[in-house]
N, C-alpha and C. Protein backbone atom coordinates (compact mmCIF):
# COMPACT_ATOMS: atom_id res chain seq x y z
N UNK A 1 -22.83 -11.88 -89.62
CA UNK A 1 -22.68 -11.17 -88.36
C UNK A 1 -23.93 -10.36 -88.03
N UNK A 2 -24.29 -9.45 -89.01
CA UNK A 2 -25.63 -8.45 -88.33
C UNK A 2 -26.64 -9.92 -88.58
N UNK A 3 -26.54 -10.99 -89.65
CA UNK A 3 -27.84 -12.32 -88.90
C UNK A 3 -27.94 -12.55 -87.84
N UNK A 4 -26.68 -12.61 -87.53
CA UNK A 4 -26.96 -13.10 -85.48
C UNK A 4 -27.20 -12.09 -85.15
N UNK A 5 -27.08 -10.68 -84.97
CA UNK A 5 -27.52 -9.73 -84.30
C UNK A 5 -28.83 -9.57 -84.54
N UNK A 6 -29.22 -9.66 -85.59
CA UNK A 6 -31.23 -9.67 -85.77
C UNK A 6 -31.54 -10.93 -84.97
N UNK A 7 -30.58 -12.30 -84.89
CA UNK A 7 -31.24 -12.77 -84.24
C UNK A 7 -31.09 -12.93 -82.68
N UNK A 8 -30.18 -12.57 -82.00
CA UNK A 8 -30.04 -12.04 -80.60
C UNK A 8 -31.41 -11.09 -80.42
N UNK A 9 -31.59 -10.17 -81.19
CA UNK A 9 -32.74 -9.51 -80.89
C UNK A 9 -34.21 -9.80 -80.92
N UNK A 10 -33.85 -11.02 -81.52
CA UNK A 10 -35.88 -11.59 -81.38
C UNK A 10 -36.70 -10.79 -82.00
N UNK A 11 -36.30 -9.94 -83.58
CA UNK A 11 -37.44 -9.08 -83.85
C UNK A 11 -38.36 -10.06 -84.97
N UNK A 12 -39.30 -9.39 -84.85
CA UNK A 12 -40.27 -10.19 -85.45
C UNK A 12 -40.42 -9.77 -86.79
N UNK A 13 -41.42 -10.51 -88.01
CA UNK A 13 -41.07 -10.79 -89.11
C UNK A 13 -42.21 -9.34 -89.64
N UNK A 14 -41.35 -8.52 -90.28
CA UNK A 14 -41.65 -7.18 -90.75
C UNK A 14 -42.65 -7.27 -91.71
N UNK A 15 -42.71 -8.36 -92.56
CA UNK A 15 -44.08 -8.42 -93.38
C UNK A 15 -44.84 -8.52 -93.03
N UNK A 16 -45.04 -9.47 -91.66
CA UNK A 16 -46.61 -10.34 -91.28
C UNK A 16 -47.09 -9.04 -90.50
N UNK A 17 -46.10 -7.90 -89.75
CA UNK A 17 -46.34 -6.74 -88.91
C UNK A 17 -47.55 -5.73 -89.99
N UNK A 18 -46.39 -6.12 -91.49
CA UNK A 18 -47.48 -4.90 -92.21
C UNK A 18 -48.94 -5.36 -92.60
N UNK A 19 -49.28 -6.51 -92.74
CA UNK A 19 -50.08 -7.36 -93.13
C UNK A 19 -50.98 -7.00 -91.93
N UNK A 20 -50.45 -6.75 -90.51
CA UNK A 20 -51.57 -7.06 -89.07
C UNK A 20 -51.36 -8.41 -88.98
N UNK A 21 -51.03 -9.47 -89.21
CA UNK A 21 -51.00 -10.44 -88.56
C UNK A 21 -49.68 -10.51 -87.77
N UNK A 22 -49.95 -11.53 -87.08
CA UNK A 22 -48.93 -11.97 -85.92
C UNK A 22 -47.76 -12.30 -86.30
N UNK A 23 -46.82 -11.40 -85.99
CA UNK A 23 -45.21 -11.40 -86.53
C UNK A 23 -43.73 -12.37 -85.75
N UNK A 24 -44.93 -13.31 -84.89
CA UNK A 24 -43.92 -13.93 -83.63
C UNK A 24 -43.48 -14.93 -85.10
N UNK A 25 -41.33 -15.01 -84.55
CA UNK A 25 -40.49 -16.24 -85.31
C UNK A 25 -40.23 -16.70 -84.51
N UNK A 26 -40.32 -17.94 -84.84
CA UNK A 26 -40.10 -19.05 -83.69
C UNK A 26 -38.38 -19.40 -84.00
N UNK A 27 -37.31 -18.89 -83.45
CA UNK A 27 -36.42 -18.83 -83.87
C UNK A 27 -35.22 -19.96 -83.24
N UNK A 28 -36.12 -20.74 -83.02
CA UNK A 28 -35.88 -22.59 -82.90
C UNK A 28 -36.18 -23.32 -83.97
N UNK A 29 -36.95 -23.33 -84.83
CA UNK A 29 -37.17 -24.01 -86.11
C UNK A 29 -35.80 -24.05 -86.99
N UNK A 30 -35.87 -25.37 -87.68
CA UNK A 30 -34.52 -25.22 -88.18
C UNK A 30 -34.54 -24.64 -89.65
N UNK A 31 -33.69 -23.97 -90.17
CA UNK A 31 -33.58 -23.71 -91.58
C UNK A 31 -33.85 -24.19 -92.64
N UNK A 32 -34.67 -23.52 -93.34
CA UNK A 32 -35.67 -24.23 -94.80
C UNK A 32 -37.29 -24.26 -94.12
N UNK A 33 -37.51 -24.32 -92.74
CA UNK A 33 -39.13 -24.69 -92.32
C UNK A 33 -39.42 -23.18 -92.96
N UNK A 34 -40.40 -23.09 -93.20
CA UNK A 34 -41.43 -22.11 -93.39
C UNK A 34 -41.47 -20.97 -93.06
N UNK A 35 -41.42 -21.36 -91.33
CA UNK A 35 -41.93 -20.52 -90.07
C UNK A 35 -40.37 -19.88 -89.40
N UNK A 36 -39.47 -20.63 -90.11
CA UNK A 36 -37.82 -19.95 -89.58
C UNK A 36 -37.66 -18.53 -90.10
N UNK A 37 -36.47 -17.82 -89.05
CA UNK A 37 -36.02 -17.07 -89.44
C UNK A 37 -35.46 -17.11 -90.65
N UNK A 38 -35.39 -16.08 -90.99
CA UNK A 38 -34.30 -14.96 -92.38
C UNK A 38 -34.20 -13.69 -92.21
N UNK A 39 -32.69 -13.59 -92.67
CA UNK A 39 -32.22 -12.17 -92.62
C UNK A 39 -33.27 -11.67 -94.02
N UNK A 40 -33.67 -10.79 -93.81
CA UNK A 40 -34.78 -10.33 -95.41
C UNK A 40 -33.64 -9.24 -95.90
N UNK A 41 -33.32 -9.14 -97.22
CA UNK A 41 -32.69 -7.81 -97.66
C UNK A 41 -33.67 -6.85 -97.93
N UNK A 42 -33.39 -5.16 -97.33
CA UNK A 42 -34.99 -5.02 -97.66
C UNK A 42 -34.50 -4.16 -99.15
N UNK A 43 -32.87 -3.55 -99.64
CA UNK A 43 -33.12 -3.97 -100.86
C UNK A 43 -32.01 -4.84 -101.16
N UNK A 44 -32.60 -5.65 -101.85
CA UNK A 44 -31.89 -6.57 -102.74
C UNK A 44 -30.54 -6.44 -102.89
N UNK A 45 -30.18 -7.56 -102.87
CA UNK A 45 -28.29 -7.48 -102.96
C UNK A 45 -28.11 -7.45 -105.00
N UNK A 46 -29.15 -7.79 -105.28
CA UNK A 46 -29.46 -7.76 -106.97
C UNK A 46 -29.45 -6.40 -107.57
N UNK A 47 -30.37 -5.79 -106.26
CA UNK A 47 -30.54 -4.93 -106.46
C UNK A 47 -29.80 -3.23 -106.38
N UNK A 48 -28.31 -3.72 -105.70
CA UNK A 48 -27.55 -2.86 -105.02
C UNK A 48 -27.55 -2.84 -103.33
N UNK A 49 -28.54 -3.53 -102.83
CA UNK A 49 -28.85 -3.93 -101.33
C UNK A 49 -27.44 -4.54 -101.48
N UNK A 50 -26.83 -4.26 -99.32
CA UNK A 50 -25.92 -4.35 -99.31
C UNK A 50 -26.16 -5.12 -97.83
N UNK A 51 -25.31 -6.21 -96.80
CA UNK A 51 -25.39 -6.66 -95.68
C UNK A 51 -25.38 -5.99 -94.51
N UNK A 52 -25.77 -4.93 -94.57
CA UNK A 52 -25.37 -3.59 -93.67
C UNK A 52 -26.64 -3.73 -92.59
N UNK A 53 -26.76 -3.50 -91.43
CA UNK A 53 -27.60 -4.13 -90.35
C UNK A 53 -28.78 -3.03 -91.16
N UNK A 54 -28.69 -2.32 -91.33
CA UNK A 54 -30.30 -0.92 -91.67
C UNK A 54 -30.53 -1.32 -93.19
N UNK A 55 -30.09 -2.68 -93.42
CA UNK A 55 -30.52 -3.08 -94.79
C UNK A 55 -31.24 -3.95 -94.23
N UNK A 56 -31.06 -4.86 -93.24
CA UNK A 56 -31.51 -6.29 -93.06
C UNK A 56 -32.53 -6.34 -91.74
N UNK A 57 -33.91 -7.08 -92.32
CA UNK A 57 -34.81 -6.99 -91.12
C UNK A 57 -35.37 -8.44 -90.77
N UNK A 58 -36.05 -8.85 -90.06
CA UNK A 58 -36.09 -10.43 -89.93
C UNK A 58 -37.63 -10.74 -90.70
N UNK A 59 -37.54 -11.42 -91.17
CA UNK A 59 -38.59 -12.32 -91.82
C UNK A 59 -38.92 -13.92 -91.68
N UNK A 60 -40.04 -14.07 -92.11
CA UNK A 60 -40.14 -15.68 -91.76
C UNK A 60 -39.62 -16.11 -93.29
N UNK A 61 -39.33 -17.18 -93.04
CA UNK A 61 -38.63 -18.00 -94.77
C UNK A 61 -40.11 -17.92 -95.81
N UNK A 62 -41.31 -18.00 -95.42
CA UNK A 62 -42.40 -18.02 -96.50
C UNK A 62 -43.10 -17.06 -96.69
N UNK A 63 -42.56 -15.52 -95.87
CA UNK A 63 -42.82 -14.68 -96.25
C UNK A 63 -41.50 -14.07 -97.07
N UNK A 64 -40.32 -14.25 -96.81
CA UNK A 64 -39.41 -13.98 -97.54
C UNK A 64 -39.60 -14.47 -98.97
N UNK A 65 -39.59 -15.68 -98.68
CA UNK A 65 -39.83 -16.30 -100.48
C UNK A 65 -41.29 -15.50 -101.04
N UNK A 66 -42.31 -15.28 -100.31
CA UNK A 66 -43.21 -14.82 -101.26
C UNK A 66 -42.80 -13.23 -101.61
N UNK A 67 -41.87 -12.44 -101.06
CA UNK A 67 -41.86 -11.16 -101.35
C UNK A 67 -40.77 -11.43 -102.35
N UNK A 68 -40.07 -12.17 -102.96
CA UNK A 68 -39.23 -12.27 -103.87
C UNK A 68 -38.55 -10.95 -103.96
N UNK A 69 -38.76 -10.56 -105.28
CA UNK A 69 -38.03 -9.21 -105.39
C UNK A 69 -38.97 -7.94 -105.18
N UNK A 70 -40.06 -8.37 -104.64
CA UNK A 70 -40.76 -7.03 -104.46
C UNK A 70 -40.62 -5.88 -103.56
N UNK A 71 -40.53 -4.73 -103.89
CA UNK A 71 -40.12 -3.59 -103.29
C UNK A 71 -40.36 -3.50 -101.54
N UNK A 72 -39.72 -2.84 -101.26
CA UNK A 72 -40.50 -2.30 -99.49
C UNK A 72 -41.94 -2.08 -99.93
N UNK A 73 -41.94 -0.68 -100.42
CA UNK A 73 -42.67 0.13 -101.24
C UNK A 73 -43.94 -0.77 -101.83
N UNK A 74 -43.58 -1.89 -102.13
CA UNK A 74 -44.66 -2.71 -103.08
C UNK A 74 -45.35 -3.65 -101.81
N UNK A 75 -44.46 -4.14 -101.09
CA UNK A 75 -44.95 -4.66 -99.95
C UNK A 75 -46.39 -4.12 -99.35
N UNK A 76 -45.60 -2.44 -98.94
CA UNK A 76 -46.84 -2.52 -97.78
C UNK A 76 -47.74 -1.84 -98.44
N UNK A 77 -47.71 -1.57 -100.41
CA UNK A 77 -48.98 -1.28 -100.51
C UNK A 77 -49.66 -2.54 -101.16
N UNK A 78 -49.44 -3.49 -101.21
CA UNK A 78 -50.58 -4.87 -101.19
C UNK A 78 -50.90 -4.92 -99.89
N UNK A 79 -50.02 -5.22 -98.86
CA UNK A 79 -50.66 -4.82 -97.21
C UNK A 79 -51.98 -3.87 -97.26
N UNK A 80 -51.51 -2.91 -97.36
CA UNK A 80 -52.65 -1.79 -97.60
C UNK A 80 -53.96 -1.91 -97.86
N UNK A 81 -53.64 -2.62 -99.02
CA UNK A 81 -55.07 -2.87 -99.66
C UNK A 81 -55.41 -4.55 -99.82
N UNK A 82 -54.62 -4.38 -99.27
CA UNK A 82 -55.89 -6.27 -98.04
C UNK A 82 -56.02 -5.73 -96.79
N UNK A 83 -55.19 -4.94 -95.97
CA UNK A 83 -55.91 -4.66 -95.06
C UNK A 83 -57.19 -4.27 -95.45
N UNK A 84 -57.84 -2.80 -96.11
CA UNK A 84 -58.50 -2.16 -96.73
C UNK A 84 -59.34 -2.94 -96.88
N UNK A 85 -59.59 -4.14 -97.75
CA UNK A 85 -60.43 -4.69 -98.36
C UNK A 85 -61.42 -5.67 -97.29
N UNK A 86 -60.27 -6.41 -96.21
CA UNK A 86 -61.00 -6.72 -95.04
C UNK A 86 -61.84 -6.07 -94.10
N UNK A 87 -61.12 -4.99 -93.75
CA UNK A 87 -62.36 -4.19 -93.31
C UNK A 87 -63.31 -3.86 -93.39
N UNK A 88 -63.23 -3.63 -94.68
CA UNK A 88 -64.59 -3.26 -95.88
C UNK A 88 -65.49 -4.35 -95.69
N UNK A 89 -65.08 -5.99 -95.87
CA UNK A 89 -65.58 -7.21 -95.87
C UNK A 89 -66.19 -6.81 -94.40
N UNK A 90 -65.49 -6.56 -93.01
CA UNK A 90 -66.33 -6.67 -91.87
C UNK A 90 -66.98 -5.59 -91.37
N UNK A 91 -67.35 -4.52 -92.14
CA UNK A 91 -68.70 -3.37 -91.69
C UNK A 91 -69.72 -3.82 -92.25
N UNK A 92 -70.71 -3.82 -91.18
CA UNK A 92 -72.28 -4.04 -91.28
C UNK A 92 -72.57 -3.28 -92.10
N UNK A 93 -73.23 -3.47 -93.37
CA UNK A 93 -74.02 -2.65 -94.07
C UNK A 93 -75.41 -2.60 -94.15
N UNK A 94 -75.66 -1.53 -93.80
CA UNK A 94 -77.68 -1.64 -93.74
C UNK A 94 -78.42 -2.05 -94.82
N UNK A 95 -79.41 -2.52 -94.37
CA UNK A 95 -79.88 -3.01 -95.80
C UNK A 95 -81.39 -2.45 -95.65
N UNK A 96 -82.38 -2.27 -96.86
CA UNK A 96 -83.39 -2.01 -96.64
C UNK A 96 -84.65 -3.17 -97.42
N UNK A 97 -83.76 -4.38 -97.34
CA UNK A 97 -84.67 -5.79 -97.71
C UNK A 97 -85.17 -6.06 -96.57
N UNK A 98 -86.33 -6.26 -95.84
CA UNK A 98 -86.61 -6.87 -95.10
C UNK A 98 -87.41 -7.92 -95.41
């Protein structure tokens, strides 16, 4: 029940948001593609996570599978620090080789 309500709402996939990339689900794809929706538990039903709508946020299926059991918490600090690290990768650094 709150699945269809995440998906009546068209929200987009909460990992790819923390990451900065583009969080659009194409929520026509059929189940098992990649790029489909999932209800994400954000904690774990393993874990004491429960089906309660402020548990459940939408994800794509291959970001779901790659966050396995990893925390909220653990999520957005690998986010963090790939964001971080890209940035770093795109500032000009001066150089004094000419």
């Amino acid at each position: 029940m709150n699945r269809d309500l995440l998906r009546k709402q068209g929200r987009g996939c909460w990992i790819c948001r923390a990451f900065g990339r583009d969080d659009t689900i194409d929520y026509e794809l059929p189940a098992g593609d990649p790029g489909s929706f999932e209800a994400d538990h954000l904690v774990p039903k393993a874990k004491g996570g429960t089906d309660a709508l402020d548990n459940l946020d939408a994800a794509h299926r291959a970001c779901n599978l790659w966050r396995r059991d990893k925390s909220v918490a653990e999520v957005l600090a690998i986010a963090r620090r790939q964001r971080s690290a890209s940035q770093g990768a795109r500032r000009v650094r001066p150089t004094t080789d000419w």
